[in-house]
C-alpha atoms as a PDB file:
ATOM      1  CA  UNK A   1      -5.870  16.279  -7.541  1.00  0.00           C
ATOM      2  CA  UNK A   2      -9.177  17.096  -8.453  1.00  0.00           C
ATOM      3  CA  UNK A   3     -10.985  20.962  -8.211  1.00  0.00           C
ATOM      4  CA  UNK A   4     -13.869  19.526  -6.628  1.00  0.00           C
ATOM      5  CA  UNK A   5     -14.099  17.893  -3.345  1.00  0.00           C
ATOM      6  CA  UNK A   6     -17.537  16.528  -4.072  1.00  0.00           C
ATOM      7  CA  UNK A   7     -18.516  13.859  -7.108  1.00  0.00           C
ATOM      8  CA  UNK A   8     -22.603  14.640  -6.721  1.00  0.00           C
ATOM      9  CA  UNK A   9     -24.597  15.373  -3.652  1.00  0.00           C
ATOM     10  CA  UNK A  10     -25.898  11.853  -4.317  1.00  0.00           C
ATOM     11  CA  UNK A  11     -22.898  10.051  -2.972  1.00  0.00           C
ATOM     12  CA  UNK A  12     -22.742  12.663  -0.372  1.00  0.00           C
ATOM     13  CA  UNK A  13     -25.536  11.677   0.940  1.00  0.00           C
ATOM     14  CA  UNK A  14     -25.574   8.261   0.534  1.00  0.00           C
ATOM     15  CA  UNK A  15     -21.861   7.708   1.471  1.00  0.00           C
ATOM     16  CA  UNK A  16     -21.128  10.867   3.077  1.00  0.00           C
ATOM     17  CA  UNK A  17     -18.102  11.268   0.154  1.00  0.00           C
ATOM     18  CA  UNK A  18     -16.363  14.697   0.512  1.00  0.00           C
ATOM     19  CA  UNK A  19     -12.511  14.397  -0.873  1.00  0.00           C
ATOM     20  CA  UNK A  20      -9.900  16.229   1.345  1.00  0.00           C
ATOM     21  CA  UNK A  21      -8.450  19.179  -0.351  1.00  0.00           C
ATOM     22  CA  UNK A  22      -4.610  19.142  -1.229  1.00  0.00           C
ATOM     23  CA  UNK A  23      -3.979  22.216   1.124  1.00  0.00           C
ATOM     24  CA  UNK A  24      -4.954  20.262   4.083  1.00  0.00           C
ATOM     25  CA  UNK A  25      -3.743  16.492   3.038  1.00  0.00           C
ATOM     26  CA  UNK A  26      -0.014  18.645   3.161  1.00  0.00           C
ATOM     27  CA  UNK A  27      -0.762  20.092   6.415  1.00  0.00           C
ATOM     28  CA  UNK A  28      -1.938  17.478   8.069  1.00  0.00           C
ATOM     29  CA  UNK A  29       0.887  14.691   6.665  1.00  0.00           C
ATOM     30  CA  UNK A  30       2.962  17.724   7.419  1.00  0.00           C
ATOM     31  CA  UNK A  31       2.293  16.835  11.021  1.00  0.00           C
ATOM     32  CA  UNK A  32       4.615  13.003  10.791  1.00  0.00           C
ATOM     33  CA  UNK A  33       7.125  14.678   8.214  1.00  0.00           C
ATOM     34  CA  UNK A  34       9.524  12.580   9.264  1.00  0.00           C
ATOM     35  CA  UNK A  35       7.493   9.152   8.613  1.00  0.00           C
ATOM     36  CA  UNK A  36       6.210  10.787   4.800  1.00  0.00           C
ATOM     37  CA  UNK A  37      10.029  10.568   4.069  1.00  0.00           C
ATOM     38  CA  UNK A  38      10.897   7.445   5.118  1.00  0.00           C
ATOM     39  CA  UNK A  39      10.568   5.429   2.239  1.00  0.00           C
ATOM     40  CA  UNK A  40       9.637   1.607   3.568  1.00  0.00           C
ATOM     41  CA  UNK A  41       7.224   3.172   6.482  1.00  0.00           C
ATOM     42  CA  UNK A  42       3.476   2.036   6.111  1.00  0.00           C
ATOM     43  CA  UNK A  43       0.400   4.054   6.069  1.00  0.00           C
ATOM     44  CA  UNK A  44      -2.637   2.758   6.148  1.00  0.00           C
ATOM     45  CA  UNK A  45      -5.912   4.868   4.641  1.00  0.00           C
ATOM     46  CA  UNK A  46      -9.224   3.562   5.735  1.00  0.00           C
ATOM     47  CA  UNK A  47     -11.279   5.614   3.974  1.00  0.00           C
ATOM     48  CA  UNK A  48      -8.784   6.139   1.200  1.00  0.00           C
ATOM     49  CA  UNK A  49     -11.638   7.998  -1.638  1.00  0.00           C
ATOM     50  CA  UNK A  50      -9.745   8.216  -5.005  1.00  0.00           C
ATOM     51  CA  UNK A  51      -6.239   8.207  -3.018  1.00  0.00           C
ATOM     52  CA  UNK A  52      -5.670  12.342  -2.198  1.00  0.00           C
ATOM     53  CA  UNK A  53      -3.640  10.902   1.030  1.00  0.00           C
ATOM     54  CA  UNK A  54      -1.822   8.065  -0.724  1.00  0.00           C
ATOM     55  CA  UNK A  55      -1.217  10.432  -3.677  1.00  0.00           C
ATOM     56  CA  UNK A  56       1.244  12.880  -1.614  1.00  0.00           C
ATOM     57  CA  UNK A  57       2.606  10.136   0.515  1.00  0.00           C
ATOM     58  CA  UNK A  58       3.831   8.647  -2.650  1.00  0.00           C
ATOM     59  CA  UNK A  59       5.138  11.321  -3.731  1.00  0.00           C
ATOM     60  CA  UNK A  60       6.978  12.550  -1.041  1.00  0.00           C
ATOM     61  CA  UNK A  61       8.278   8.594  -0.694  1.00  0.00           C
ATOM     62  CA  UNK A  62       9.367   9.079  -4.368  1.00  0.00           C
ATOM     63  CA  UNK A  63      11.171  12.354  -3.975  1.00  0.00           C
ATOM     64  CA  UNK A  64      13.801  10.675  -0.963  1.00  0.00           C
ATOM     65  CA  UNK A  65      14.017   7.827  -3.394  1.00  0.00           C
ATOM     66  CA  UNK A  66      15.451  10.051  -6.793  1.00  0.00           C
ATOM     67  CA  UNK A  67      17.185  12.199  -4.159  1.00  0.00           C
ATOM     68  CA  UNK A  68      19.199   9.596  -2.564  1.00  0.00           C
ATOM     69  CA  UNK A  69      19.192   6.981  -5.687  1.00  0.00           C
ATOM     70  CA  UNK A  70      19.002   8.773  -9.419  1.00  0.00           C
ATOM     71  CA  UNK A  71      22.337   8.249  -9.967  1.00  0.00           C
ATOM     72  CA  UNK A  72      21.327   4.493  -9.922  1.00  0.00           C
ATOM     73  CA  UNK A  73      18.637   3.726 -11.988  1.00  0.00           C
ATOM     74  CA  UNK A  74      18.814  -0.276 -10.673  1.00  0.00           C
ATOM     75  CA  UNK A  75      18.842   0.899  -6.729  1.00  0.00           C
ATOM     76  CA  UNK A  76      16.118   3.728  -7.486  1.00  0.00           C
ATOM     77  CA  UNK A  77      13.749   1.049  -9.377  1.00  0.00           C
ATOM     78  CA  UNK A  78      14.373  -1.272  -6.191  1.00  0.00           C
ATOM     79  CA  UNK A  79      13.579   1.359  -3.298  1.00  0.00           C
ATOM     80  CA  UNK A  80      10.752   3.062  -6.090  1.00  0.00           C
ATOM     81  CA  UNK A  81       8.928  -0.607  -5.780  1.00  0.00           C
ATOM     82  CA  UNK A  82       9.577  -0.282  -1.647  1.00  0.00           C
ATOM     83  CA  UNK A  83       8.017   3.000  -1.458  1.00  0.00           C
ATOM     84  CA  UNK A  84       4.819   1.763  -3.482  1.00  0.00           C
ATOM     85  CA  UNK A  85       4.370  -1.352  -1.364  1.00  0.00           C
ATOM     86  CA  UNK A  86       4.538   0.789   1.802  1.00  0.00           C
ATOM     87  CA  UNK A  87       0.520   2.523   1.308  1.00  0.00           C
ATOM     88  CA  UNK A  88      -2.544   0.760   1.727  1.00  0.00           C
ATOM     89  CA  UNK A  89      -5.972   2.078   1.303  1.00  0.00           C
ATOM     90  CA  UNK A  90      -9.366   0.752   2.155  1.00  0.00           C
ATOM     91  CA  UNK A  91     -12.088   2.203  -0.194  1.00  0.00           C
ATOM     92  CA  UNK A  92     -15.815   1.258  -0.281  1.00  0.00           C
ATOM     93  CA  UNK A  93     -16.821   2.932  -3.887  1.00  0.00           C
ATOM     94  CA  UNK A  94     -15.244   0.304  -6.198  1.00  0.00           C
ATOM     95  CA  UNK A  95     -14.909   3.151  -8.510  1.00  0.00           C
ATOM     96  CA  UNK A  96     -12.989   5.239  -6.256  1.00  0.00           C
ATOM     97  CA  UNK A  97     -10.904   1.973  -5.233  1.00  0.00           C
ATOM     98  CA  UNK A  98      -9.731   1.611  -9.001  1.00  0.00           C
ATOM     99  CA  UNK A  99      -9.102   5.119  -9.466  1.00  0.00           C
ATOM    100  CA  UNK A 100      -6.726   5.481  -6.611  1.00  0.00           C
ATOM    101  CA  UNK A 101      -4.982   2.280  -7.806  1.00  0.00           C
ATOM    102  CA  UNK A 102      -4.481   4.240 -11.236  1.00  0.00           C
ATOM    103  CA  UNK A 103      -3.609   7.593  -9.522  1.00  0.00           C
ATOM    104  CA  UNK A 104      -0.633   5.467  -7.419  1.00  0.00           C
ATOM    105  CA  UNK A 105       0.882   3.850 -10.576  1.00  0.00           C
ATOM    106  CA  UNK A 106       0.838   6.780 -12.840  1.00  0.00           C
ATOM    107  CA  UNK A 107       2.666   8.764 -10.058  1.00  0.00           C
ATOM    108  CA  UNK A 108       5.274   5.728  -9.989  1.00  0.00           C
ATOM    109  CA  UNK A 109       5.073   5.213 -13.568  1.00  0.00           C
ATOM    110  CA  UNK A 110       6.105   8.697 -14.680  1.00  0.00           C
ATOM    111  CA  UNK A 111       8.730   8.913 -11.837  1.00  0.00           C
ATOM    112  CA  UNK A 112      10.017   5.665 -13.276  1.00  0.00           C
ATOM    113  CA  UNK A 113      10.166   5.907 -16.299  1.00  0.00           C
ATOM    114  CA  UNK A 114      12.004   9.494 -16.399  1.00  0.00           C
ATOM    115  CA  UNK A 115      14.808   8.472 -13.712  1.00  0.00           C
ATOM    116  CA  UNK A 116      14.969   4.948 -15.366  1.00  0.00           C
ATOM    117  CA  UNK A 117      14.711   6.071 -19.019  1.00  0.00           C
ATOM    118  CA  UNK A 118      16.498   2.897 -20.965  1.00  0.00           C
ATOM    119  CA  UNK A 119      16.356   0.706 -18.466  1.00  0.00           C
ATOM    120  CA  UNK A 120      12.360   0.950 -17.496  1.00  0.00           C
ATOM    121  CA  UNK A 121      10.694  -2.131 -18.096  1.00  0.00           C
ATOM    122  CA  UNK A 122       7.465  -3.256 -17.926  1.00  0.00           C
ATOM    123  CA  UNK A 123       8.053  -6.432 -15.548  1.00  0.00           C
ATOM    124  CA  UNK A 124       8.433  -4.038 -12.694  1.00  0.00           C
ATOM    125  CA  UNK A 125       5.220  -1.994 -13.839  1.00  0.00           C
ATOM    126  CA  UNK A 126       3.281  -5.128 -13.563  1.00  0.00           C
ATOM    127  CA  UNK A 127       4.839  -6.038 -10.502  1.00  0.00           C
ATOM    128  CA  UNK A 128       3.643  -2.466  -9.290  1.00  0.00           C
ATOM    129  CA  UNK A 129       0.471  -2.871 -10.632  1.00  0.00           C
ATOM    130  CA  UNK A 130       0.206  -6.107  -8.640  1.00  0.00           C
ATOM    131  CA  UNK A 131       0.717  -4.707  -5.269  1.00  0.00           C
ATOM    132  CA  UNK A 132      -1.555  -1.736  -5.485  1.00  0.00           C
ATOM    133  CA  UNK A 133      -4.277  -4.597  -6.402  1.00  0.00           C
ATOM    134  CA  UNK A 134      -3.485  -6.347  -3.020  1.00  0.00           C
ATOM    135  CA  UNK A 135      -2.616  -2.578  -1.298  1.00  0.00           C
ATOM    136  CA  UNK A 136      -5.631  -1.003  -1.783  1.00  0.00           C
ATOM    137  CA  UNK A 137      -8.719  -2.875  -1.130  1.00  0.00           C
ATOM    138  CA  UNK A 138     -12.797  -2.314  -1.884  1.00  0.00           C
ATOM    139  CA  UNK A 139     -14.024  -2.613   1.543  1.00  0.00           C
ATOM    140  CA  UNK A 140     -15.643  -1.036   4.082  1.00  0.00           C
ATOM    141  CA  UNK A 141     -13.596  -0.792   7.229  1.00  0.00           C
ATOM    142  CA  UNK A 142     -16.182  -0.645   9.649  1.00  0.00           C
ATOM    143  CA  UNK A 143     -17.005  -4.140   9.030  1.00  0.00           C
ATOM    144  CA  UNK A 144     -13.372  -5.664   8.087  1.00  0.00           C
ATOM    145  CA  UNK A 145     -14.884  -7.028   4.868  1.00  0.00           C
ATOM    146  CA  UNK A 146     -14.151  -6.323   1.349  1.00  0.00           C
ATOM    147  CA  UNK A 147     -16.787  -6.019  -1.262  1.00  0.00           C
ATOM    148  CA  UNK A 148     -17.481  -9.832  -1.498  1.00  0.00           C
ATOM    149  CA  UNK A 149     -18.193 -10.201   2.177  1.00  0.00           C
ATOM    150  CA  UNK A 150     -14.669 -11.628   2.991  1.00  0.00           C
ATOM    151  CA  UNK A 151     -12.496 -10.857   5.760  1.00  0.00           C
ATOM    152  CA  UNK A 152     -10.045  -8.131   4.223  1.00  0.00           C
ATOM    153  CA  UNK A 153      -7.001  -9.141   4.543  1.00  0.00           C
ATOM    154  CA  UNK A 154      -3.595  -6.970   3.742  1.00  0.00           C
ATOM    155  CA  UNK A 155      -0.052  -8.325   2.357  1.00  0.00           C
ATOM    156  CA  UNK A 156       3.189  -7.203   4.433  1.00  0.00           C
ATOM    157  CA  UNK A 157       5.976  -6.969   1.708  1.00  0.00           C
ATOM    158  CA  UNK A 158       9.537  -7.029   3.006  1.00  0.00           C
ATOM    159  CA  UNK A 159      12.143  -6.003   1.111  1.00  0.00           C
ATOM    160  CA  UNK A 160      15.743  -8.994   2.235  1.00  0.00           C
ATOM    161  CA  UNK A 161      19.039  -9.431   0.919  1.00  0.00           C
ATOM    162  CA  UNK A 162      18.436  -6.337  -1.741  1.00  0.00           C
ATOM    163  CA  UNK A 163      17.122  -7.138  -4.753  1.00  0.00           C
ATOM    164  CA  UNK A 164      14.470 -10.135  -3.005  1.00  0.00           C
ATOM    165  CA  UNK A 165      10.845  -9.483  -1.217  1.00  0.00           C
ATOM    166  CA  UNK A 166       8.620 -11.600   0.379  1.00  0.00           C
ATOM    167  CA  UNK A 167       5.383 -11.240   1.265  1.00  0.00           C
ATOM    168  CA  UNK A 168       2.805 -12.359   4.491  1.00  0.00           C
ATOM    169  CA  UNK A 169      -0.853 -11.726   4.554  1.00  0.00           C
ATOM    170  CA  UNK A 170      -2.682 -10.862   7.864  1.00  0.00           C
ATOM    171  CA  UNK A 171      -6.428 -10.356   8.320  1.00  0.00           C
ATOM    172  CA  UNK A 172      -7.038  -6.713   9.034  1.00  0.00           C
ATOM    173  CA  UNK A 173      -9.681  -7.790  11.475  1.00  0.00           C
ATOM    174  CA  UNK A 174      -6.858  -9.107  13.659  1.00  0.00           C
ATOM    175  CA  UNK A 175      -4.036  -6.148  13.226  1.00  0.00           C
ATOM    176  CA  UNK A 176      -6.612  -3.650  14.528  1.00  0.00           C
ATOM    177  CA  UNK A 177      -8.225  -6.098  16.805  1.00  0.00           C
ATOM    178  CA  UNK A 178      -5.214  -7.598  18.397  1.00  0.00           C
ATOM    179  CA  UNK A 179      -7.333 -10.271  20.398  1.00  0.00           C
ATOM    180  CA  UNK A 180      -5.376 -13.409  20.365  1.00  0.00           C
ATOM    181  CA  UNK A 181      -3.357 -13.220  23.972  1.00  0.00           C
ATOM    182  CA  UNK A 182      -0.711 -15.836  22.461  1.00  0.00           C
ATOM    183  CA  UNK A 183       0.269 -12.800  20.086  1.00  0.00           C
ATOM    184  CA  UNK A 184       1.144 -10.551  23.114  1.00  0.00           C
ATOM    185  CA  UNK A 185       4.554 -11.119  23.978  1.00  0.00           C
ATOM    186  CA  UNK A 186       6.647  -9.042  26.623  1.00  0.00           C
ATOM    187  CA  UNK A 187       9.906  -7.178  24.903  1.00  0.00           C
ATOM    188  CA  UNK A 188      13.562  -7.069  26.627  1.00  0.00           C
ATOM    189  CA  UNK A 189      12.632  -3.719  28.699  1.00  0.00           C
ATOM    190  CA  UNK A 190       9.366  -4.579  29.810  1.00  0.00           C
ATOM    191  CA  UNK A 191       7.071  -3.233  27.195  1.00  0.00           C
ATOM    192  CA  UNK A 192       3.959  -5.458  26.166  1.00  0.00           C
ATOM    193  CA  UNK A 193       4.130  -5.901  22.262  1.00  0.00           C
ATOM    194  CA  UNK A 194       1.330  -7.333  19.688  1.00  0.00           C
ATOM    195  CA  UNK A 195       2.687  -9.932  17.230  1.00  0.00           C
ATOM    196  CA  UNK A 196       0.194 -10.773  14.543  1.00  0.00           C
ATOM    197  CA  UNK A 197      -0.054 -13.854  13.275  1.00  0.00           C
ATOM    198  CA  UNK A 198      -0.091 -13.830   9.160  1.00  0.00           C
ATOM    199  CA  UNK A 199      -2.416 -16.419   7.334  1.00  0.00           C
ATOM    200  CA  UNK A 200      -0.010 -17.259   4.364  1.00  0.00           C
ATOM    201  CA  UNK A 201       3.740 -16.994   4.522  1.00  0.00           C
ATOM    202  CA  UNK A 202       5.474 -16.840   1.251  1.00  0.00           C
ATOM    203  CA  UNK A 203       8.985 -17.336   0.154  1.00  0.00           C
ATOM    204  CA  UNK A 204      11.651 -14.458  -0.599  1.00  0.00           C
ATOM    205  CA  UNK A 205      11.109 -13.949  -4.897  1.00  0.00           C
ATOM    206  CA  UNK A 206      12.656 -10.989  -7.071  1.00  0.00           C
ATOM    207  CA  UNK A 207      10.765  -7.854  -6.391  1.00  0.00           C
ATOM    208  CA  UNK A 208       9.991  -7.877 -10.490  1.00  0.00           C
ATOM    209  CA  UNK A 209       8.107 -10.887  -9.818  1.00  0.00           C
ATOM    210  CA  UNK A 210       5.902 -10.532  -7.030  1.00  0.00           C
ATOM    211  CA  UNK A 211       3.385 -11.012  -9.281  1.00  0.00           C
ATOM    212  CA  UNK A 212       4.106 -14.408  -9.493  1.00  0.00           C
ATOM    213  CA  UNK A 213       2.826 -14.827  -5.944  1.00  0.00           C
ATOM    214  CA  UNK A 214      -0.925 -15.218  -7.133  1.00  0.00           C
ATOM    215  CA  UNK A 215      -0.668 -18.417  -8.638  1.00  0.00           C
ATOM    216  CA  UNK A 216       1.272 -19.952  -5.337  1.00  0.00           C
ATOM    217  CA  UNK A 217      -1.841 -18.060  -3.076  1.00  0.00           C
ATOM    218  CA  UNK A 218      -4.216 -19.582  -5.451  1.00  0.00           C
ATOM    219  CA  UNK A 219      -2.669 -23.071  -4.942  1.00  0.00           C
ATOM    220  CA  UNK A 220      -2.315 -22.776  -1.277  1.00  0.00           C
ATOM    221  CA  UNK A 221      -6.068 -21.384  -0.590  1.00  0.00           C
ATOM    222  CA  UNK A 222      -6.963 -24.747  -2.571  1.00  0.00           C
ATOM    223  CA  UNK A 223      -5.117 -26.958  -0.874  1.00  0.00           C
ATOM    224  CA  UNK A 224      -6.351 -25.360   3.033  1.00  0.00           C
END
């Protein structure tokens, strides 16, 4: 994590940019332990910076993984790729957007490789490079949009039948929104719950090769 928890007074003042410093992005996530350690649950950043937030969540997410899985390298590459798919970030500074996609995989990568050692491969480090890409968006969350005026829109990955995952995308607009009154559906004890409704739906595919999922969005944005 950097010394610094300003880039130039520049960007503070034109984006009000001040990085959180390590002492308090502990004692705050400090604050939902519990959830840090829990290696498939989500956290969403909305004004993620260069990832200080993400950073530590990751690395406490990676920490349960070798604890419970080293002796495995095939079931601690599996729940590694989970714990990765689990943060999402939205970052207006394109530069800060690609350095907290770097910061994330070099965490996962250097966990990786040393639990995995022989049987590392770079299939599953392009497959992690491919989530952070759809994880952590350049956008501004105030408006919903990412950096090309589109709705932002976030991929649910969902890890089935062990070694499979499959993905749904959702605009953000909508998950924070939760308009539609179709969505709202009463649960078995009385509670009213929101059920979003995701855009693209795709089938289950080996975790290694979620990557593979771009050409099938790309043909079924073209085909809409």
């Amino acid at each position: 994590m950097r010394a610094n928890q300003t880039i130039s007074k520049h960007r503070v003042a034109d984006h009000g940019e001040v990085f959180t410093a390590l002492r308090e992005v502990n004692a705050m996530l400090d604050l939902v332990k519990p959830e840090t350690e829990r290696i498939d649950s989500r956290f969403l950043e909305p004004a993620c910076g260069d990832g200080n937030f993400l950073v530590e969540i990751l690395r406490r997410k990676l920490a349960v993984v070798k604890s419970r899985y080293r002796k495995n390298s095939d079931d601690y590459e599996r729940y590694a790729v989970i714990a990765v798919s689990s943060v999402y970030g939205v970052e207006l500074l394109p530069d800060n957007a690609h350095k907290c996609r770097e910061r994330l995989f070099k965490i996962f990568d250097s966990e990786y490789t040393e639990n995995c050692q022989k049987t590392a491969n770079d299939e599953t480090r392009e497959a992690v490079r491919y989530i952070l890409r759809q994880n952590i968006i350049c956008g501004d969350t105030l408006t919903m949009k990412d950096q090309r005026g589109n709705p932002i829109i976030f991929s649910e990955w969902a890890a089935i039948n062990g070694y499979l995952i499959k993905r749904r995308d959702y605009v953000f607009k909508e998950l924070v929104e939760q308009e539609s009154g179709d969505q709202m559906i009463n649960n078995d004890i009385g509670q009213t719950a929101f059920i979003p409704k995701e855009i693209l739906n795709f089938p289950p595919i080996h975790y290694r090769k979620v990557q593979q999922y771009e050409r099938k969005a790309n043909q079924i944005i073209q085909h809409r």
